[in-house]
N, C-alpha and C. Protein backbone atom coordinates (compact mmCIF):
# COMPACT_ATOMS: atom_id res chain seq x y z
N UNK A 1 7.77 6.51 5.89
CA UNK A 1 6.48 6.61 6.55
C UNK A 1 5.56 5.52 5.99
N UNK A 2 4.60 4.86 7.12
CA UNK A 2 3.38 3.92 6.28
C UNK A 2 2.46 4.33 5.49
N UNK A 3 2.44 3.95 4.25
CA UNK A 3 1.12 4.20 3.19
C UNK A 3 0.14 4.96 4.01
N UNK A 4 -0.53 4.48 5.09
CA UNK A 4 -1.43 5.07 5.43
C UNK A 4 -1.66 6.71 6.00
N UNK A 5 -0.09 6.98 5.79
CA UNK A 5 0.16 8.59 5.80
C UNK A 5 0.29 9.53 4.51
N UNK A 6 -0.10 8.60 3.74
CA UNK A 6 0.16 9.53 2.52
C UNK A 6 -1.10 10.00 1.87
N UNK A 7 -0.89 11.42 0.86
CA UNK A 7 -2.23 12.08 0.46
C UNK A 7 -2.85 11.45 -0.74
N UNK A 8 -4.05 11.82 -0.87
CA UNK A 8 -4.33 11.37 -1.89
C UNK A 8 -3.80 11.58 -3.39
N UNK A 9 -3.58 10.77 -3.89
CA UNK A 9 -3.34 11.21 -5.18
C UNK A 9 -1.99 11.48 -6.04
N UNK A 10 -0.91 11.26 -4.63
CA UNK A 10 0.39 11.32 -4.68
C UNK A 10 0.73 9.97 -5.38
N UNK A 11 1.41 9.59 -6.40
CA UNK A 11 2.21 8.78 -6.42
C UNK A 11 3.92 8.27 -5.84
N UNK A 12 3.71 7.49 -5.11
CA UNK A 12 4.96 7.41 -4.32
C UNK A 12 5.30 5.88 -4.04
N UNK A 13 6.23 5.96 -4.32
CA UNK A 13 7.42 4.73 -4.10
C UNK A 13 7.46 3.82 -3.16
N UNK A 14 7.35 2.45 -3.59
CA UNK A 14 7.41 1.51 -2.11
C UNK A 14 8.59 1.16 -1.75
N UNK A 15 9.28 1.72 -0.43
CA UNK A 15 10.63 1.11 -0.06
C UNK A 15 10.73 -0.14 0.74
N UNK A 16 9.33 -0.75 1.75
CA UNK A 16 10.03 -1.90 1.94
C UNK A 16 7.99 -2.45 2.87
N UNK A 17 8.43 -3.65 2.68
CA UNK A 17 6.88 -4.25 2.77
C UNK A 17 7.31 -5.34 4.22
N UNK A 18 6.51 -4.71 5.07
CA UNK A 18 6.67 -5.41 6.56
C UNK A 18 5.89 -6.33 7.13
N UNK A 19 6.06 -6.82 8.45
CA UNK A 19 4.70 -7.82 8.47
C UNK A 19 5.45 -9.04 8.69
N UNK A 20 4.54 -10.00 9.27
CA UNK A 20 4.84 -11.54 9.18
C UNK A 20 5.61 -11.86 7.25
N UNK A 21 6.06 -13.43 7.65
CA UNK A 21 6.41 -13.46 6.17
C UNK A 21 4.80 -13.67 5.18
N UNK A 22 3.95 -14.65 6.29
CA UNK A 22 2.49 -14.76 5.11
C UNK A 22 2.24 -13.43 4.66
N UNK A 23 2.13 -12.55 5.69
CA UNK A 23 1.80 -11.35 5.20
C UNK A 23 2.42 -10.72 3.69
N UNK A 24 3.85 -10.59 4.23
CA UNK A 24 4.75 -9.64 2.90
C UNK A 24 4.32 -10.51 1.41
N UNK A 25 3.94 -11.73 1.66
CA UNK A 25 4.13 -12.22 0.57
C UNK A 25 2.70 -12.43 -0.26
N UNK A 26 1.73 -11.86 1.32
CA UNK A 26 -0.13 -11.55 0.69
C UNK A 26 0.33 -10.23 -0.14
N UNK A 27 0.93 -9.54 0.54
CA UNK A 27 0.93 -7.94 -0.38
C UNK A 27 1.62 -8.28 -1.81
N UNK A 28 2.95 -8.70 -1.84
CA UNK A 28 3.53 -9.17 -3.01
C UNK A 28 2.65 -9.61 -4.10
N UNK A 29 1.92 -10.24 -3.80
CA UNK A 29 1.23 -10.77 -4.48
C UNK A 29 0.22 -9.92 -5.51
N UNK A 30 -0.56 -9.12 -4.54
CA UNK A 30 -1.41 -7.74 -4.78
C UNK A 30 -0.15 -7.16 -5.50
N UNK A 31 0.83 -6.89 -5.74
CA UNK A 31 1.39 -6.40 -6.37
C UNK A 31 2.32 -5.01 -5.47
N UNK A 32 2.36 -4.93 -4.42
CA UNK A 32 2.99 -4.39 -3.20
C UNK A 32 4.48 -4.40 -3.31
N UNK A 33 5.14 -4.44 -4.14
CA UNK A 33 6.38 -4.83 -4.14
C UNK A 33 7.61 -3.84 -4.31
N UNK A 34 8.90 -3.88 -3.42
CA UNK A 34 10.00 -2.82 -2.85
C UNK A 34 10.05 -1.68 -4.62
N UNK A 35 10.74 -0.92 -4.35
CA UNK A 35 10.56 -0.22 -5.91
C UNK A 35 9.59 -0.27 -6.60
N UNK A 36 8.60 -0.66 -6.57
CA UNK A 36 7.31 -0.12 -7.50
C UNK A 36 6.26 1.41 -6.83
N UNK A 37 5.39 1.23 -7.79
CA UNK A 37 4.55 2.60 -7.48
C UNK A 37 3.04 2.62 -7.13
N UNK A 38 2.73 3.52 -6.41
CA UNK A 38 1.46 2.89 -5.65
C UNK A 38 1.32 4.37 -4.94
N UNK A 39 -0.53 4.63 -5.96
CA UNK A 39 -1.01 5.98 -5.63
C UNK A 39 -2.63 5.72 -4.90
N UNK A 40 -2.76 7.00 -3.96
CA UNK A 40 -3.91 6.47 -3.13
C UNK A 40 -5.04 7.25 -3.50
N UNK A 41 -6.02 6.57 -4.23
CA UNK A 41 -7.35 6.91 -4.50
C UNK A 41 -8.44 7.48 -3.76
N UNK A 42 -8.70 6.92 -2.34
CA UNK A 42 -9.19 7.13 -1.55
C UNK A 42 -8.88 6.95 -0.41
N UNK A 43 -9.14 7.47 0.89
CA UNK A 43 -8.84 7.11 2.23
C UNK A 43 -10.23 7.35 2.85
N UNK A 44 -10.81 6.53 3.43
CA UNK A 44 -11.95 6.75 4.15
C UNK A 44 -11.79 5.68 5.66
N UNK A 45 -11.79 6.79 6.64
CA UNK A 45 -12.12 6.12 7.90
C UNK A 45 -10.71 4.87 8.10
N UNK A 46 -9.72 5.18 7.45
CA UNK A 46 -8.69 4.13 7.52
C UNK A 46 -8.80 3.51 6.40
N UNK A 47 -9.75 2.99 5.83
CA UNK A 47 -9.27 2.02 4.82
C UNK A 47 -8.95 2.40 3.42
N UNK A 48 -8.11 2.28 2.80
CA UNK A 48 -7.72 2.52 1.51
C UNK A 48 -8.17 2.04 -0.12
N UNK A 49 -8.37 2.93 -0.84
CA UNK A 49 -8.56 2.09 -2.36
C UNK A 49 -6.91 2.86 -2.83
N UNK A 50 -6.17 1.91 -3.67
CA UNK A 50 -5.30 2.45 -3.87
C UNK A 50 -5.05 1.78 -5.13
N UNK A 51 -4.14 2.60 -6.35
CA UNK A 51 -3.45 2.03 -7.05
C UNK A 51 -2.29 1.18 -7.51
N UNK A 52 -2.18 0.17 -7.68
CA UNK A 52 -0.95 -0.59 -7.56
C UNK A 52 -0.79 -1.51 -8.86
N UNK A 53 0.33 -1.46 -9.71
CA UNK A 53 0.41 -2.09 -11.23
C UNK A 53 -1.04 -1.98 -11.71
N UNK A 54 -1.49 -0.89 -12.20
CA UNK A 54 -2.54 -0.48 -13.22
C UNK A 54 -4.04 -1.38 -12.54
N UNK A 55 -4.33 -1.68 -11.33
CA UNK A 55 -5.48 -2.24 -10.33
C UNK A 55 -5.62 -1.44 -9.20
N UNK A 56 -6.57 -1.33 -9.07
CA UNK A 56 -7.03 -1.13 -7.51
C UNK A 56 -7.64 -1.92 -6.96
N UNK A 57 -7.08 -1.69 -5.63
CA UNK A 57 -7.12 -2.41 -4.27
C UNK A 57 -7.51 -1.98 -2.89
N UNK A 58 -8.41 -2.52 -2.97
CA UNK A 58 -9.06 -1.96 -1.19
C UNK A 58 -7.88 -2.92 0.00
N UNK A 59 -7.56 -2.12 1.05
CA UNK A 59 -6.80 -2.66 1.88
C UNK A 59 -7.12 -1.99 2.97
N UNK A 60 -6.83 -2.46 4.31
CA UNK A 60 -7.38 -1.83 5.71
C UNK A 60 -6.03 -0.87 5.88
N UNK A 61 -6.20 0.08 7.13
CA UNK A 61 -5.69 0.97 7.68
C UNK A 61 -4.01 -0.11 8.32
N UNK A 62 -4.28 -1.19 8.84
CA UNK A 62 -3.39 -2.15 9.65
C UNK A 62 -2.47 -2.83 8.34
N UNK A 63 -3.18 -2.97 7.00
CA UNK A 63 -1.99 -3.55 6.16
C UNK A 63 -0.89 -2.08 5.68
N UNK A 64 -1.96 -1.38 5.49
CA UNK A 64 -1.47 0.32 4.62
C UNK A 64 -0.46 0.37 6.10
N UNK A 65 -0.05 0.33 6.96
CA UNK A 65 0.92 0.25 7.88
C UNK A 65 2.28 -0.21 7.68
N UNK A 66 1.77 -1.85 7.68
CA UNK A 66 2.86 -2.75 6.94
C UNK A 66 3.73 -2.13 5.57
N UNK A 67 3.07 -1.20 4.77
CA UNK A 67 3.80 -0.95 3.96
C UNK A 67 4.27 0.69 3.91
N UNK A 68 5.93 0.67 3.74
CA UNK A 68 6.53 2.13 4.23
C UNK A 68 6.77 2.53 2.53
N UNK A 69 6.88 3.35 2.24
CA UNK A 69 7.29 4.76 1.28
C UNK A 69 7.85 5.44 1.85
C-alpha cells in the first residue's frame, strides 16, 4: 500500500520507491530507500511530516503515493 495509507505513528517498512527515475532518486536522497524505516508523524489534509533515518520530512500526498510499504 502507498505511505499515504498508513497511521500515524506506525513504523513500517519501505518495499519499493516509484515514480519517474528523477523522482526515485529525489526520494533516495531524502533518505526513502527499499528496506529502510519510515514512521508518520503527521497527516494533515494529505500532506505528510514523516520520519525517515532519524529526520523529518514534509512531503505531499502525490510523493507519499510514489512510495509503497
Amino acid at each position: 500500500m502507498p505511505l499515504s495509507m498508513v497511521k500515524e505513528g506506525e513504523p513500517i517498512v519501505i518495499k519499493k520507491v516509484g515514480g519517474k527515475e528523477e523522482t526515485k532518486r529525489f526520494l533516495e536522497n531524502l533518505g526513502f530507500t527499499e528496506g529502510g524505516t519510515v514512521t508518520v508523524v503527521s497527516d494533515i489534509g494529505g500532506n505528510m511530516i514523516v520520519n525517515v533515518k532519524d529526520s523529518r520530512i514534509a512531503i505531499g500526498k502525490d510523493m507519499a503515493n510514489k512510495i509503497i510499504v
